[in-house]
C-alpha atoms as a PDB file:
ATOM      1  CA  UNK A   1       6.589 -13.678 -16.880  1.00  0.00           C
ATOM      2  CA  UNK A   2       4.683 -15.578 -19.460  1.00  0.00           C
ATOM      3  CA  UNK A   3       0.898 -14.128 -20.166  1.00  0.00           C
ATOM      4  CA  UNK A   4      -0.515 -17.499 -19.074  1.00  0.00           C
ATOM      5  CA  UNK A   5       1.465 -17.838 -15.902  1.00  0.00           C
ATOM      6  CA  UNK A   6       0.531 -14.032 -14.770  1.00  0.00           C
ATOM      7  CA  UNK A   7      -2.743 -15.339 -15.185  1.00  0.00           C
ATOM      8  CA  UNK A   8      -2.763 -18.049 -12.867  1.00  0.00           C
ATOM      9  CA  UNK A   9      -0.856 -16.354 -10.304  1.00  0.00           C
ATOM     10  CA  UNK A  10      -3.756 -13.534 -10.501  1.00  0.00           C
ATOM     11  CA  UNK A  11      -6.324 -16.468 -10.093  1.00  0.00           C
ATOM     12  CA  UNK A  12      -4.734 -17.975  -7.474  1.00  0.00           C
ATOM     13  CA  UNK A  13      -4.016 -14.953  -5.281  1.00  0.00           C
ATOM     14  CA  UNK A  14      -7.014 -13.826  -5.801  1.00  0.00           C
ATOM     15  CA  UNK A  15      -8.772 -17.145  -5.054  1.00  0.00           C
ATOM     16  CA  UNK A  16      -6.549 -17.265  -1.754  1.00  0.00           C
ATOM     17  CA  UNK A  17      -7.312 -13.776  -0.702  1.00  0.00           C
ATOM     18  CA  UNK A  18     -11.250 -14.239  -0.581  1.00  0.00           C
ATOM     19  CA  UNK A  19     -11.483 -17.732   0.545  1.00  0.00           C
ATOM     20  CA  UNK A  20      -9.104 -17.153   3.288  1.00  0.00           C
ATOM     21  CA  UNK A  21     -11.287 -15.408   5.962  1.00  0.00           C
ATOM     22  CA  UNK A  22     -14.530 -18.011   4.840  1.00  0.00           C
ATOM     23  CA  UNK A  23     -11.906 -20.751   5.948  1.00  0.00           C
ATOM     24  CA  UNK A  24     -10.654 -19.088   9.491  1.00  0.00           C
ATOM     25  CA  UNK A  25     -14.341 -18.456   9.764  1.00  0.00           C
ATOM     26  CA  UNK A  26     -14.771 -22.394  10.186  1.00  0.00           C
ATOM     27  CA  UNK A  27     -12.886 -22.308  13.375  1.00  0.00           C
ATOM     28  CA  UNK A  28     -13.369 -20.013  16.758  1.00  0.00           C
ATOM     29  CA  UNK A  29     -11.368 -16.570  16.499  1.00  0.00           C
ATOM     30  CA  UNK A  30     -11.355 -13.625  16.995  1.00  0.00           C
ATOM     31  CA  UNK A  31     -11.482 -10.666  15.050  1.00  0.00           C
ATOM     32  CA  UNK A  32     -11.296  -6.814  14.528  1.00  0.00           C
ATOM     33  CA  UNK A  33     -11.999  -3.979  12.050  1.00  0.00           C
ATOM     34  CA  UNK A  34     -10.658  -0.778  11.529  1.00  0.00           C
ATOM     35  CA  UNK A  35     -10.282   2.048   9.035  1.00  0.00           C
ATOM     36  CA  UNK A  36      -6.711   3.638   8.292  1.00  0.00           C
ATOM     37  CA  UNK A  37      -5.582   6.948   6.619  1.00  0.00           C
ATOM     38  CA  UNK A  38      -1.943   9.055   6.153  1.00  0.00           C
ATOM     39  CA  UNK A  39       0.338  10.453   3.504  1.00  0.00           C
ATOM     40  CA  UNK A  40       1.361   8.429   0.338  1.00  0.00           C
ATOM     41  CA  UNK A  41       4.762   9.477  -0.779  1.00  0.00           C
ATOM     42  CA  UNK A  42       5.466   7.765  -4.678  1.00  0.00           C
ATOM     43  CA  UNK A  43       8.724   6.985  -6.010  1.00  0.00           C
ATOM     44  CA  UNK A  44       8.067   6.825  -9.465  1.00  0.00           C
ATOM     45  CA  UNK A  45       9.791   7.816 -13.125  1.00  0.00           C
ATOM     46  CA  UNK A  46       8.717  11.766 -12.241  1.00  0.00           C
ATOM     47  CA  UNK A  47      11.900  13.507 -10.983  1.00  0.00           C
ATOM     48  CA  UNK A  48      15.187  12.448 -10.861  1.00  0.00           C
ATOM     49  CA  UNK A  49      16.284   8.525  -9.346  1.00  0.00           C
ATOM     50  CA  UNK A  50      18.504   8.713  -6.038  1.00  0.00           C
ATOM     51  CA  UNK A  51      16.970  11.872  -5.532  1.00  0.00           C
ATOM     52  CA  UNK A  52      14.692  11.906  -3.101  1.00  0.00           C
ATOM     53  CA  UNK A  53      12.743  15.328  -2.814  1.00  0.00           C
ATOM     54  CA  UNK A  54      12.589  15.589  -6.470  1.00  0.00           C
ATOM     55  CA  UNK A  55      11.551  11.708  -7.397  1.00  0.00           C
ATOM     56  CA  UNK A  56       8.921  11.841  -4.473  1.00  0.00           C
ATOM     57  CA  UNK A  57       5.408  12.877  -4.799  1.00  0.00           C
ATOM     58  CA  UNK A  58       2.858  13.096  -1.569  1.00  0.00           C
ATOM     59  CA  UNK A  59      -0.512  11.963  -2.353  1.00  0.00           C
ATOM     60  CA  UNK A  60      -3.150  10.333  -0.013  1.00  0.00           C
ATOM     61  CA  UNK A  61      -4.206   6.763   0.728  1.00  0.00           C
ATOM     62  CA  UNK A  62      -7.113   5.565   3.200  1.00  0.00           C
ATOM     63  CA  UNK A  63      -7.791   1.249   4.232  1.00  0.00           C
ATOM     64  CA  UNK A  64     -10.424  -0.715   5.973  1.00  0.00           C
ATOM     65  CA  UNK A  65      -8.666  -3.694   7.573  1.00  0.00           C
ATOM     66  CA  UNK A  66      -9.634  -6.293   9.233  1.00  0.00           C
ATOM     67  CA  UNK A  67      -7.848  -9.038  11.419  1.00  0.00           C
ATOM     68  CA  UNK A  68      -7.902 -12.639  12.536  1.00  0.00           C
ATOM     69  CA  UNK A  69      -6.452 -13.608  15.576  1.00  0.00           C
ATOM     70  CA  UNK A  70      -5.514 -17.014  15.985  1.00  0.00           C
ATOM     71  CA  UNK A  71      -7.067 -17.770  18.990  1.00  0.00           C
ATOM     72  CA  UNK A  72     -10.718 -18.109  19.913  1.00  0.00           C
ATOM     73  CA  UNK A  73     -13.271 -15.576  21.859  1.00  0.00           C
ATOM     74  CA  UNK A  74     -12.946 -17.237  25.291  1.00  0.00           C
ATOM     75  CA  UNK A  75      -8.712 -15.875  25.072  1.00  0.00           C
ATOM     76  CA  UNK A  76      -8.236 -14.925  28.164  1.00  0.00           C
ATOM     77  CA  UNK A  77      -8.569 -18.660  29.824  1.00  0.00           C
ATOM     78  CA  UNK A  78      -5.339 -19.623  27.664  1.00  0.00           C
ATOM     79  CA  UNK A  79      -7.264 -22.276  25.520  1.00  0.00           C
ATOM     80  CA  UNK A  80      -4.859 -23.689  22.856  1.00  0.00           C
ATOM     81  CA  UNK A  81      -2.242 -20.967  23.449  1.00  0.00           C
ATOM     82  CA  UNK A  82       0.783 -21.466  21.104  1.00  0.00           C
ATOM     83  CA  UNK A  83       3.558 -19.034  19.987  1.00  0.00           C
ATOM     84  CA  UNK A  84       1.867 -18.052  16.910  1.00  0.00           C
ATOM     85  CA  UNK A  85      -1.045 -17.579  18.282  1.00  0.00           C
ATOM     86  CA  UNK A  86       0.250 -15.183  20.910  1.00  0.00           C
ATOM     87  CA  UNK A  87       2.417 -13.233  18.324  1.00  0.00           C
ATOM     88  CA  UNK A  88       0.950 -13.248  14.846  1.00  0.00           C
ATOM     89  CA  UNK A  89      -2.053 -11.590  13.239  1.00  0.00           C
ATOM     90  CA  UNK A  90      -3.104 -12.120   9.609  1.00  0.00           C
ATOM     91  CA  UNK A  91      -4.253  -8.689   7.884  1.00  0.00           C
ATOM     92  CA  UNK A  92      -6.781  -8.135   5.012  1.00  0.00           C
ATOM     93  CA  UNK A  93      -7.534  -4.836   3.463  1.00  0.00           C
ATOM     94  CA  UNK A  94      -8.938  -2.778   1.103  1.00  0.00           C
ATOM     95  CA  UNK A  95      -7.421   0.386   0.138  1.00  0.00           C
ATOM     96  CA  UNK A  96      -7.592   3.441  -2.288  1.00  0.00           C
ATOM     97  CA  UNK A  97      -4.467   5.892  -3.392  1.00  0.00           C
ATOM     98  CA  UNK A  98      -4.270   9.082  -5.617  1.00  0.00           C
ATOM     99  CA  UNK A  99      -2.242  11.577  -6.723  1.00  0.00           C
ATOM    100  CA  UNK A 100      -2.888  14.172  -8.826  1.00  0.00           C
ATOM    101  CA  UNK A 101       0.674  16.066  -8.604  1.00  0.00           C
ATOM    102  CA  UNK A 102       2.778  14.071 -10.701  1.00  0.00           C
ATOM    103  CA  UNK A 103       5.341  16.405 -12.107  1.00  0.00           C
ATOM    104  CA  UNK A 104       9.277  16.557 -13.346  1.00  0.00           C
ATOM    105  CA  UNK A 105      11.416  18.344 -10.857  1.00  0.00           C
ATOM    106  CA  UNK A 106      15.229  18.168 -10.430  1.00  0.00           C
ATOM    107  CA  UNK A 107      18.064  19.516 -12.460  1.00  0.00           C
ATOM    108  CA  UNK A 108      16.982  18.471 -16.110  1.00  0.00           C
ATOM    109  CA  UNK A 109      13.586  20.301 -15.124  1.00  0.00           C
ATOM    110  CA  UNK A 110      14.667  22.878 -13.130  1.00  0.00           C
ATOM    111  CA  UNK A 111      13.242  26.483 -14.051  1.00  0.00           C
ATOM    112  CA  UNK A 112      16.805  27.765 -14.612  1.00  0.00           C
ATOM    113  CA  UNK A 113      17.083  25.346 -17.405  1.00  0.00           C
ATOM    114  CA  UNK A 114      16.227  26.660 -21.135  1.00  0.00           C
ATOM    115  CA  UNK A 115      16.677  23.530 -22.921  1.00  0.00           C
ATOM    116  CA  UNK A 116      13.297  22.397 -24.670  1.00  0.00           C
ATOM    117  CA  UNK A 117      13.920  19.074 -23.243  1.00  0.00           C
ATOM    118  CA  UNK A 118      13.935  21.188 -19.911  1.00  0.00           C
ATOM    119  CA  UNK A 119      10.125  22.698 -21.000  1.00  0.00           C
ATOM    120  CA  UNK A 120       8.743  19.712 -22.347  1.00  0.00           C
ATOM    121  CA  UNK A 121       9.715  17.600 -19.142  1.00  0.00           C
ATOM    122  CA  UNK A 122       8.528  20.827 -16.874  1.00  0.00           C
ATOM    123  CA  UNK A 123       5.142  20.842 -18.942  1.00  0.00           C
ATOM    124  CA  UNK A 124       4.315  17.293 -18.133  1.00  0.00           C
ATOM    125  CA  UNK A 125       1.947  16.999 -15.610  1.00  0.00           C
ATOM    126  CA  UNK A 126       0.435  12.851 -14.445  1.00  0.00           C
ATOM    127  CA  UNK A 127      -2.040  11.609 -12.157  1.00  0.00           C
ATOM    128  CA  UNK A 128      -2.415   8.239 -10.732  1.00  0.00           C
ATOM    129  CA  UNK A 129      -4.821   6.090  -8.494  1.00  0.00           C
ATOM    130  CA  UNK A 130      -5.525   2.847  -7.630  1.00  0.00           C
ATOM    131  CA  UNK A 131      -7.451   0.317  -5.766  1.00  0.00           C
ATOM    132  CA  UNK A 132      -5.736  -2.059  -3.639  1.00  0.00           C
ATOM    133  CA  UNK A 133      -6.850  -5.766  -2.066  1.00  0.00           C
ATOM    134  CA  UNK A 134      -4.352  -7.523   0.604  1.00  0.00           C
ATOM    135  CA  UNK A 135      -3.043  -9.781   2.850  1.00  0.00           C
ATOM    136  CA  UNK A 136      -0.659 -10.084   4.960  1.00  0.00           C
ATOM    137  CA  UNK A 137       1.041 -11.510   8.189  1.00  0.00           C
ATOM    138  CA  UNK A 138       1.655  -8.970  11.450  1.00  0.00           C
ATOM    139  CA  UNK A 139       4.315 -10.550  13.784  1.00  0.00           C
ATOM    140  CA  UNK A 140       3.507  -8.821  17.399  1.00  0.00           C
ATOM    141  CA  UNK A 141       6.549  -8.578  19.309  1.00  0.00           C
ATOM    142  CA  UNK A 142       4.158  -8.371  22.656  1.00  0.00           C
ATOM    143  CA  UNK A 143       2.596 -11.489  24.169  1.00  0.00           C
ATOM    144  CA  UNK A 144      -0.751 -10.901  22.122  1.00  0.00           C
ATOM    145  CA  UNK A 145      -3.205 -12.410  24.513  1.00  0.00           C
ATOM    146  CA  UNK A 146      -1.842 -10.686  27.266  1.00  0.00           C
ATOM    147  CA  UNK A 147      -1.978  -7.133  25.544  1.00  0.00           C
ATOM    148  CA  UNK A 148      -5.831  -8.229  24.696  1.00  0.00           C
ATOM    149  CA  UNK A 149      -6.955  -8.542  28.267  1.00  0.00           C
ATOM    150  CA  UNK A 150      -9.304  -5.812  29.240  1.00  0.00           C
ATOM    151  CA  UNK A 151      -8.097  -5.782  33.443  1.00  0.00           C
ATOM    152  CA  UNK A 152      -4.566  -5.597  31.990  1.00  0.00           C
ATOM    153  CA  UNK A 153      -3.131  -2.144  31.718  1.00  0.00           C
ATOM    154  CA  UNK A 154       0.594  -3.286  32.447  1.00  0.00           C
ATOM    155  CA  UNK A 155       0.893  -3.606  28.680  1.00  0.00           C
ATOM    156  CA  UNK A 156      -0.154  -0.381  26.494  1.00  0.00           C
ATOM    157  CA  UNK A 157       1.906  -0.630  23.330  1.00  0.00           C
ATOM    158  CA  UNK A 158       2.203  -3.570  20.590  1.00  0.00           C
ATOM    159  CA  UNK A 159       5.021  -3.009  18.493  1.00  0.00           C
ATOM    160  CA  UNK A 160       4.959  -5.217  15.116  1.00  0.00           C
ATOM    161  CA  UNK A 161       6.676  -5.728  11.650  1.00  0.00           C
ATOM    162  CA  UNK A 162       4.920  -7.716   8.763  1.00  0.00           C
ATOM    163  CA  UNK A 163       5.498  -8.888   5.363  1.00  0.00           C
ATOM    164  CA  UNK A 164       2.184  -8.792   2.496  1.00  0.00           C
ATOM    165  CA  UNK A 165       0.964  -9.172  -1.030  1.00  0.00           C
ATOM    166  CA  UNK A 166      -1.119  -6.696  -2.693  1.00  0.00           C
ATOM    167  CA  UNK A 167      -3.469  -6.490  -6.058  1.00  0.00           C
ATOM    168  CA  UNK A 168      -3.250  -3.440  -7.427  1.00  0.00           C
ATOM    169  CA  UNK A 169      -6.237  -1.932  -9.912  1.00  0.00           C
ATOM    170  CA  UNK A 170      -4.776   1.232 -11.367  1.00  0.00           C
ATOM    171  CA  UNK A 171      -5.398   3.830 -13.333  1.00  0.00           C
ATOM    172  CA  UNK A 172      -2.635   6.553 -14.271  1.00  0.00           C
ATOM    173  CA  UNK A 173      -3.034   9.996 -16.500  1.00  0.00           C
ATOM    174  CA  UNK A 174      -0.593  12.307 -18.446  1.00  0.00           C
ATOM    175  CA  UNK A 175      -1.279  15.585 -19.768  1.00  0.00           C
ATOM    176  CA  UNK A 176       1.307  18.227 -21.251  1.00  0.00           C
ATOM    177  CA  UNK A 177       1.103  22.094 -21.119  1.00  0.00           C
ATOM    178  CA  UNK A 178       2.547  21.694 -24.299  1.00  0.00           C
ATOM    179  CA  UNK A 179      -0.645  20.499 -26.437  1.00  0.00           C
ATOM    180  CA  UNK A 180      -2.232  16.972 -26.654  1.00  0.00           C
ATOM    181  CA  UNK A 181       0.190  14.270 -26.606  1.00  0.00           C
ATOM    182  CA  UNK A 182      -1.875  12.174 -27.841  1.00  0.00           C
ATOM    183  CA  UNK A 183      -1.912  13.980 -31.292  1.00  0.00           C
ATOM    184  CA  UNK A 184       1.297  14.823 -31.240  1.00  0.00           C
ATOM    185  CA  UNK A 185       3.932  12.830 -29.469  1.00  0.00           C
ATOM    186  CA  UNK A 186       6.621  15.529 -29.437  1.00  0.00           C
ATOM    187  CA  UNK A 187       5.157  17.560 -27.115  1.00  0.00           C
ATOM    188  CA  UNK A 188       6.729  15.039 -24.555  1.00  0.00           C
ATOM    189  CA  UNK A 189      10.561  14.655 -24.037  1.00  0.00           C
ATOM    190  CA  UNK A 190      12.304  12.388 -26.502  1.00  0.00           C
ATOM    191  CA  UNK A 191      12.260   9.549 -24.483  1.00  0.00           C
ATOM    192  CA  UNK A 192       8.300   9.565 -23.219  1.00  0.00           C
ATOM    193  CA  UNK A 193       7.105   9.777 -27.187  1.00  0.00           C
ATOM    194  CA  UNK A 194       6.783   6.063 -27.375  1.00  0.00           C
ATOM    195  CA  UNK A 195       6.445   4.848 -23.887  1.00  0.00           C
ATOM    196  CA  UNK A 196       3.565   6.251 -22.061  1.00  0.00           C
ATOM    197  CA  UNK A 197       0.504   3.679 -20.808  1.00  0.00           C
ATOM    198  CA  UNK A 198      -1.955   5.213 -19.311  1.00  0.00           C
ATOM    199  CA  UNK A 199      -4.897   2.201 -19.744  1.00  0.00           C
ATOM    200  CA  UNK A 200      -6.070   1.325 -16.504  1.00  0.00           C
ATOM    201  CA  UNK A 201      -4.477  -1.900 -15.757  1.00  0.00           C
ATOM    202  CA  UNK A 202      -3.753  -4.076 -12.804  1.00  0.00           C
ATOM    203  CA  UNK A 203      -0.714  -5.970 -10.983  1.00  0.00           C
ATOM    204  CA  UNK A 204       0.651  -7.405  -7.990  1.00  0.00           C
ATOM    205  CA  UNK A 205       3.101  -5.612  -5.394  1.00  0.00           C
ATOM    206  CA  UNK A 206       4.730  -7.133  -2.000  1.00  0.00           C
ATOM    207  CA  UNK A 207       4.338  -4.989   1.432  1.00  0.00           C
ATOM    208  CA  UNK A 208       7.010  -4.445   4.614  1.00  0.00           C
ATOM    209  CA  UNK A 209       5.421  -2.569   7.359  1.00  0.00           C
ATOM    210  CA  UNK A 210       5.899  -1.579  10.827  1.00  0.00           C
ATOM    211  CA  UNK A 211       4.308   0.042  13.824  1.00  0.00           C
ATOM    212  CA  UNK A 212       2.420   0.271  17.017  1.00  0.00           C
ATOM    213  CA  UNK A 213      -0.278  -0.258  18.265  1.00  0.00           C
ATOM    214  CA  UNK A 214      -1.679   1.422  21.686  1.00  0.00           C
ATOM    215  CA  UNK A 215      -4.412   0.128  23.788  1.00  0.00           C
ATOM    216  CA  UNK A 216      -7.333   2.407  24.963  1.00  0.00           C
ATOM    217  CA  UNK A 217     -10.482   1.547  27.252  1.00  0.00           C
ATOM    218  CA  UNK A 218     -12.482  -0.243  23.833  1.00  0.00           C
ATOM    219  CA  UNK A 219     -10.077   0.247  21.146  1.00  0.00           C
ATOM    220  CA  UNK A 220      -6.843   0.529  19.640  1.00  0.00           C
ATOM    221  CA  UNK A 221      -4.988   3.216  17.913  1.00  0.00           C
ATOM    222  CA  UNK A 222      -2.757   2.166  15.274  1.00  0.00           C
ATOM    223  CA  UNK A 223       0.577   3.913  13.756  1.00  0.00           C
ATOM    224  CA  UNK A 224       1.690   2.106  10.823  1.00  0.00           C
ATOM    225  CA  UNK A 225       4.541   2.801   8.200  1.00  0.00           C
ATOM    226  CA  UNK A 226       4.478   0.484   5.191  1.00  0.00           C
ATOM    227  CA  UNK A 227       6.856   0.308   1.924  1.00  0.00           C
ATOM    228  CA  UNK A 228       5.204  -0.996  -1.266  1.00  0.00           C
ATOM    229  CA  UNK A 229       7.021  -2.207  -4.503  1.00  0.00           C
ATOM    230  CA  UNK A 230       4.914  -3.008  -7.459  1.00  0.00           C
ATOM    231  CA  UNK A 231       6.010  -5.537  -9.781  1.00  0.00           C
ATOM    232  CA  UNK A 232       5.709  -2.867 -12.730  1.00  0.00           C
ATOM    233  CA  UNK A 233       6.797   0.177 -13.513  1.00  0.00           C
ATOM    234  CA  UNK A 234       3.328   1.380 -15.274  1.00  0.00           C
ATOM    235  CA  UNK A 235       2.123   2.516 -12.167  1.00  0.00           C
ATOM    236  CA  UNK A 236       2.472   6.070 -12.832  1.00  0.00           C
ATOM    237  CA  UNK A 237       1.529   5.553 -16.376  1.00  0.00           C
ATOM    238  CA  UNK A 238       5.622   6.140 -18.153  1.00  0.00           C
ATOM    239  CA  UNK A 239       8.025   2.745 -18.511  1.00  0.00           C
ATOM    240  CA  UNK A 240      10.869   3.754 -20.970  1.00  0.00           C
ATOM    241  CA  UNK A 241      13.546   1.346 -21.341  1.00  0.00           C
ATOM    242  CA  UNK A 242      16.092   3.587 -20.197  1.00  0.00           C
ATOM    243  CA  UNK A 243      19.077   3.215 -17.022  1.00  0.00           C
ATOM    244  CA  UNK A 244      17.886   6.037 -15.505  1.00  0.00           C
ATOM    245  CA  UNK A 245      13.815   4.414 -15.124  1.00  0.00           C
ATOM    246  CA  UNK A 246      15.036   1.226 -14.928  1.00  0.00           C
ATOM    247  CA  UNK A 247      13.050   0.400 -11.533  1.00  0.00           C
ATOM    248  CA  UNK A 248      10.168  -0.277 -10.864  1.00  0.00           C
ATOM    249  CA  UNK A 249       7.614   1.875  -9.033  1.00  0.00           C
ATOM    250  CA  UNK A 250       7.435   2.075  -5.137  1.00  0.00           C
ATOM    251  CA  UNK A 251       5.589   3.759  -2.940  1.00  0.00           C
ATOM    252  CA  UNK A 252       5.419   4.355   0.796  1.00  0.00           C
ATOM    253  CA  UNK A 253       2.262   4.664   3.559  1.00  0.00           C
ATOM    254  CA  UNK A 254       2.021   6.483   6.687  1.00  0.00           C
ATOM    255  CA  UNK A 255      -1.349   5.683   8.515  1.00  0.00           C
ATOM    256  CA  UNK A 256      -2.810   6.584  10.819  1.00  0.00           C
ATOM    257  CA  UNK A 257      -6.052   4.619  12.548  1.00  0.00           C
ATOM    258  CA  UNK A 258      -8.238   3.066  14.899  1.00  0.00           C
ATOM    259  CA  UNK A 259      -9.116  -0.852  15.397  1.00  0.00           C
ATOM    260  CA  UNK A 260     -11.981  -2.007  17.244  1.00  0.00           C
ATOM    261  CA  UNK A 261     -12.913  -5.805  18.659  1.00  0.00           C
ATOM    262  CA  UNK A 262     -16.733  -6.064  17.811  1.00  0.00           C
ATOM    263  CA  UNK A 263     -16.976  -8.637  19.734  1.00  0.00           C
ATOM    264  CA  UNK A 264     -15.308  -7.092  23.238  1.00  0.00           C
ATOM    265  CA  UNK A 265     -17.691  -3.772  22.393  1.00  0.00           C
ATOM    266  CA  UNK A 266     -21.055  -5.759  21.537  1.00  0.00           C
ATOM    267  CA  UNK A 267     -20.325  -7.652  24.491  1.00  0.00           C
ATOM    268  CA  UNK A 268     -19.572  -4.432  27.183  1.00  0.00           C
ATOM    269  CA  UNK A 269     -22.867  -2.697  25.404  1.00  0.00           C
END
């Protein structure tokens, strides 16, 4: 993608994601905010592709959401009711990752190994973190309005899948046991001596999630798993053009949180 078009696709994301909630602001919804946290697991170019407990790294994310529903405060009389308004929610956040335990494990790393390869991919050690703005559409498998009502206890869970874009702000790190790499690019593993970025930088990633969520007295708990793939693979600071790092970074987030209806709670006290 051409500099000038990743420009205007940043511009215009970005233009959508903050003028979106002024515009649903126009019209009478309703609305919620909540604050998430859980477990980041990376898949990035530390450890070994296809391998799972050596490519992934656990790190820790936390969000503060917040929701539109499509239909007004006065719900519960059925005013304008339509399928998407009694199944879809549209999802803004902002959210922060680390991880500070980047690291080379597998067989080319392993401590059995001799090899300086072995040593030099053993002695890197990388950091990431980044801050995250997004959107994105919930599809509620539940009758929404109906798991909303307050008399209605029938209905305790609300199941959901959704689909969202991300932009990413990030900032990745690489040190080596071996001495400064920055000096002296041998101290890294053939393949690493030219191809490290560790600039902060920025770029866009698409979302799939699913969950729960599970209705208490005057708010909701929320169980939420979400894969991430970023459309680079500079997210964890190493891009070599190589088979074996060929894809691009991925991520996924286990959260955990709560989601409250301001206007349900200022209105009870």
């Amino acid at each position: 993608m051409g500099k000038y078009m990743k420009s205007t696709l940043k511009l215009f994301v970005l233009f959508i994601f903050f003028t979106i909630s002024n515009t649903f602001a126009q019209i009478e919804l309703s609305y919620e905010y909540g604050i998430t946290a859980g477990p980041v697991t990376m898949q990035t170019d530390y450890g070994e592709r296809h391998h799972l407990p050596s490519s992934t790294a656990t790190s820790f994310g936390i969000a503060a959401v917040h929701y539109l529903n499509f239909y007004g405060n006065n719900y519960n009389w059925r005013n304008g009711a339509s399928f998407f308004s009694d199944h879809f929610k549209l999802k803004s956040e902002i959210s922060y990752y680390f991880n500070n335990s980047l690291e080379h494990k597998g067989r080319y790393a392993a401590e059995g190994s001799t090899s300086t390869q072995a040593q030099k991919l053993r002695d890197m050690k990388g950091k990431t973190k980044s801050l995250n703005f997004g959107t994105g559409l919930e599809f509620h498998f539940k009758n929404l309005e109906d798991y909303g009502l307050l008399f209605n206890d029938d209905i305790k869970f609300a199941p959901y899948i959704g689909l969202g874009l991300q932009f990413n702000i990030y900032t990745p790190e690489l040190t080596s046991k071996g001495g400064d790499w920055t000096i002296d690019s041998t101290v890294l593993p053939e393949k690493w001596q030219n191809n490290v970025y560790v600039e902060k930088d920025n770029t866009f990633s698409f979302t799939a999630s699913a969950g729960t969520r599970y209705k208490l007295n005057d708010f909701d708990l929320v169980l939420d798993a979400r894969w991430q793939y970023f459309i680079t693979d500079k997210y964890d600071g190493l891009d070599a053009n190589v088979t074996e790092n060929r894809f691009n970074d991925t991520l996924i987030y286990f959260s955990f949180g709560v989601i409250s209806n301001m206007e349900t709670f200022s209105n009870k006290y």
